[in-house]
C-alpha atoms as a PDB file:
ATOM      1  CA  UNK A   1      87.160 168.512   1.642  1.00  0.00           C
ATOM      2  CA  UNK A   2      84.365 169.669   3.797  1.00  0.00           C
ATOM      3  CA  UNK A   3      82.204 170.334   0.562  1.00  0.00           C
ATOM      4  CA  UNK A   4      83.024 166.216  -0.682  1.00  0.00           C
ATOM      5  CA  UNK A   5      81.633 165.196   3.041  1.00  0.00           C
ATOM      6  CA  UNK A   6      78.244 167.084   2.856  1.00  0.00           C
ATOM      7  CA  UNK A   7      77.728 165.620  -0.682  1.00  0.00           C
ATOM      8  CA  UNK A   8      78.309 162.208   0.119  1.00  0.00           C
ATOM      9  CA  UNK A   9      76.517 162.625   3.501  1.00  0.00           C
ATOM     10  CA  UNK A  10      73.658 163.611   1.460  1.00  0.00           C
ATOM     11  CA  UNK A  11      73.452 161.139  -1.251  1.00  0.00           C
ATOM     12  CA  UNK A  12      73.654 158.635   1.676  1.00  0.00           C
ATOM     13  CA  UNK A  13      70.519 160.057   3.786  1.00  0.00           C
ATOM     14  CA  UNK A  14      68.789 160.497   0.266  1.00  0.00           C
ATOM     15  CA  UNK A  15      69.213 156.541  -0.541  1.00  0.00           C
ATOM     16  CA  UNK A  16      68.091 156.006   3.169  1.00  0.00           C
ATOM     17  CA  UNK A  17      64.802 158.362   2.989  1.00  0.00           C
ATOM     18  CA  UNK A  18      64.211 156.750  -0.732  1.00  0.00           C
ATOM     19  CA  UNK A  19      64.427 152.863   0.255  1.00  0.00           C
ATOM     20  CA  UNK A  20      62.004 153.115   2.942  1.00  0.00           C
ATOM     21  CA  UNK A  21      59.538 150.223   3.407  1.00  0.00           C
ATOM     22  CA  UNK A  22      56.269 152.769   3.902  1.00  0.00           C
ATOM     23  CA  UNK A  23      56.779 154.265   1.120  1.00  0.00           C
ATOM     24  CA  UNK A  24      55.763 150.859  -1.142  1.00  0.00           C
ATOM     25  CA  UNK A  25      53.913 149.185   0.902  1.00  0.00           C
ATOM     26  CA  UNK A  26      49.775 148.717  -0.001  1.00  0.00           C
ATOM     27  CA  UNK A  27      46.816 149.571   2.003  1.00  0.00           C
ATOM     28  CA  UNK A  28      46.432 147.275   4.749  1.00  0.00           C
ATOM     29  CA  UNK A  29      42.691 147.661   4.935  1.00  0.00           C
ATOM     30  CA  UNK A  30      41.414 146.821   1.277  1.00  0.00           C
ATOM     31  CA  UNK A  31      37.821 145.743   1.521  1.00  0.00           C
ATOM     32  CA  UNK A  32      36.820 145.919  -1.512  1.00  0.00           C
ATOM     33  CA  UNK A  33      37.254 143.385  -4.354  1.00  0.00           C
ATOM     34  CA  UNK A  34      38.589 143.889  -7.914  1.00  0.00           C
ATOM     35  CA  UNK A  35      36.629 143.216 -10.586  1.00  0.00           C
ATOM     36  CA  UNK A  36      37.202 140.794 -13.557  1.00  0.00           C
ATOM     37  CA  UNK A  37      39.134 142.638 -16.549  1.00  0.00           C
ATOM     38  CA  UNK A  38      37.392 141.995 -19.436  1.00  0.00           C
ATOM     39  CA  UNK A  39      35.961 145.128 -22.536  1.00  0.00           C
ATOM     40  CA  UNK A  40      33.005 146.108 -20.430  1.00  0.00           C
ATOM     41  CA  UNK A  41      34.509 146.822 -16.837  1.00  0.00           C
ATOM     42  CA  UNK A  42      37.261 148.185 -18.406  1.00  0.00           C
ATOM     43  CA  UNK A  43      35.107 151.513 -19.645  1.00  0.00           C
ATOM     44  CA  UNK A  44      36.611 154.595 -18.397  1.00  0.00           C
ATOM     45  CA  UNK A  45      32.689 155.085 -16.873  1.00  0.00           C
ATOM     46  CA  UNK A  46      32.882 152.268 -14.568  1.00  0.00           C
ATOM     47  CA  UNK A  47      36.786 152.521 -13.464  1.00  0.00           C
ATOM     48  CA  UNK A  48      35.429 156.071 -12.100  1.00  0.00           C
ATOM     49  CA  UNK A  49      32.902 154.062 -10.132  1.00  0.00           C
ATOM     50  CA  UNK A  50      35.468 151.768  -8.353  1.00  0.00           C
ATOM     51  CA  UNK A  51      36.665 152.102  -4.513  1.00  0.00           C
ATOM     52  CA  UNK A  52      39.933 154.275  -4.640  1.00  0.00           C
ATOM     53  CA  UNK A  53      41.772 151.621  -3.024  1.00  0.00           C
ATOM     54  CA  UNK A  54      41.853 149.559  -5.511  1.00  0.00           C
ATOM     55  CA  UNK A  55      40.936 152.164  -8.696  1.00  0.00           C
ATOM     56  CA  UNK A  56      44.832 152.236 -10.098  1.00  0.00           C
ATOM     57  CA  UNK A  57      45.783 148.700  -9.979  1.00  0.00           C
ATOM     58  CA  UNK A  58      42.264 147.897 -11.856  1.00  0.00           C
ATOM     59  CA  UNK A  59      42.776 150.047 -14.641  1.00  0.00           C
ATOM     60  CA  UNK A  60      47.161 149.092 -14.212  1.00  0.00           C
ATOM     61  CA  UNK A  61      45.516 145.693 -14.986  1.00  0.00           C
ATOM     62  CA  UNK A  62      43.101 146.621 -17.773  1.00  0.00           C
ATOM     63  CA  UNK A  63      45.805 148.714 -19.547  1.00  0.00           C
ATOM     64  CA  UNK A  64      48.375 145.596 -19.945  1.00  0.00           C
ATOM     65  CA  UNK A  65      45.753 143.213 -20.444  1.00  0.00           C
ATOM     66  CA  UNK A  66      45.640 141.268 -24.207  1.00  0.00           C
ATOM     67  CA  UNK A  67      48.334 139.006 -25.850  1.00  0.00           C
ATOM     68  CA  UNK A  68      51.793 139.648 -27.109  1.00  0.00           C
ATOM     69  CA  UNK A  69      52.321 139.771 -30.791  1.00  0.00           C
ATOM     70  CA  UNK A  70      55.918 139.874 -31.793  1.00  0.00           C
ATOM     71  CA  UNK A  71      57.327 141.893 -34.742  1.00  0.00           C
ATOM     72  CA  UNK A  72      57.562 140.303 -37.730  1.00  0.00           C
ATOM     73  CA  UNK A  73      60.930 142.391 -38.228  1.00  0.00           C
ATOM     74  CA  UNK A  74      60.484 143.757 -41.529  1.00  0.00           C
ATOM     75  CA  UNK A  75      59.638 146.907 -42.715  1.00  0.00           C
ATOM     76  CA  UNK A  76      62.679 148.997 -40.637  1.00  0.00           C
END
């Protein structure tokens, strides 16, 4: 019984530690300003230029940028 109490215990402080509001929260002192997506500032050459702060969401951005083109569902 004393086992089922430490495991529950812990799931519970786990959840706690995990939902924390610091741990998703962005910089609060971004200066710098993201550039337009677009083929050239997309280069891997130029996302290495870019101010850390802002470096992953740039290339986030030009990774999912483009249009959606559904299946045409044959072929499987």
């Amino acid at each position: 019984m004393k086992n089922r109490m430490k495991v529950v215990l812990l799931i519970i402080a786990s959840l706690c530690a995990a939902c924390s509001p610091d741990a998703h929260q962005e910089p609060a002192n971004t200066t710098a300003i993201q550039p337009t997506v677009n083929d050239q500032n997309c280069k891997r050459e130029h996302i290495a230029t870019l101010d850390p702060s802002i470096r992953t969401k740039f290339a986030d951005a030009c990774f999912r940028r483009g249009t959606f083109k559904p299946s045409s569902g044959q072929g499987y």
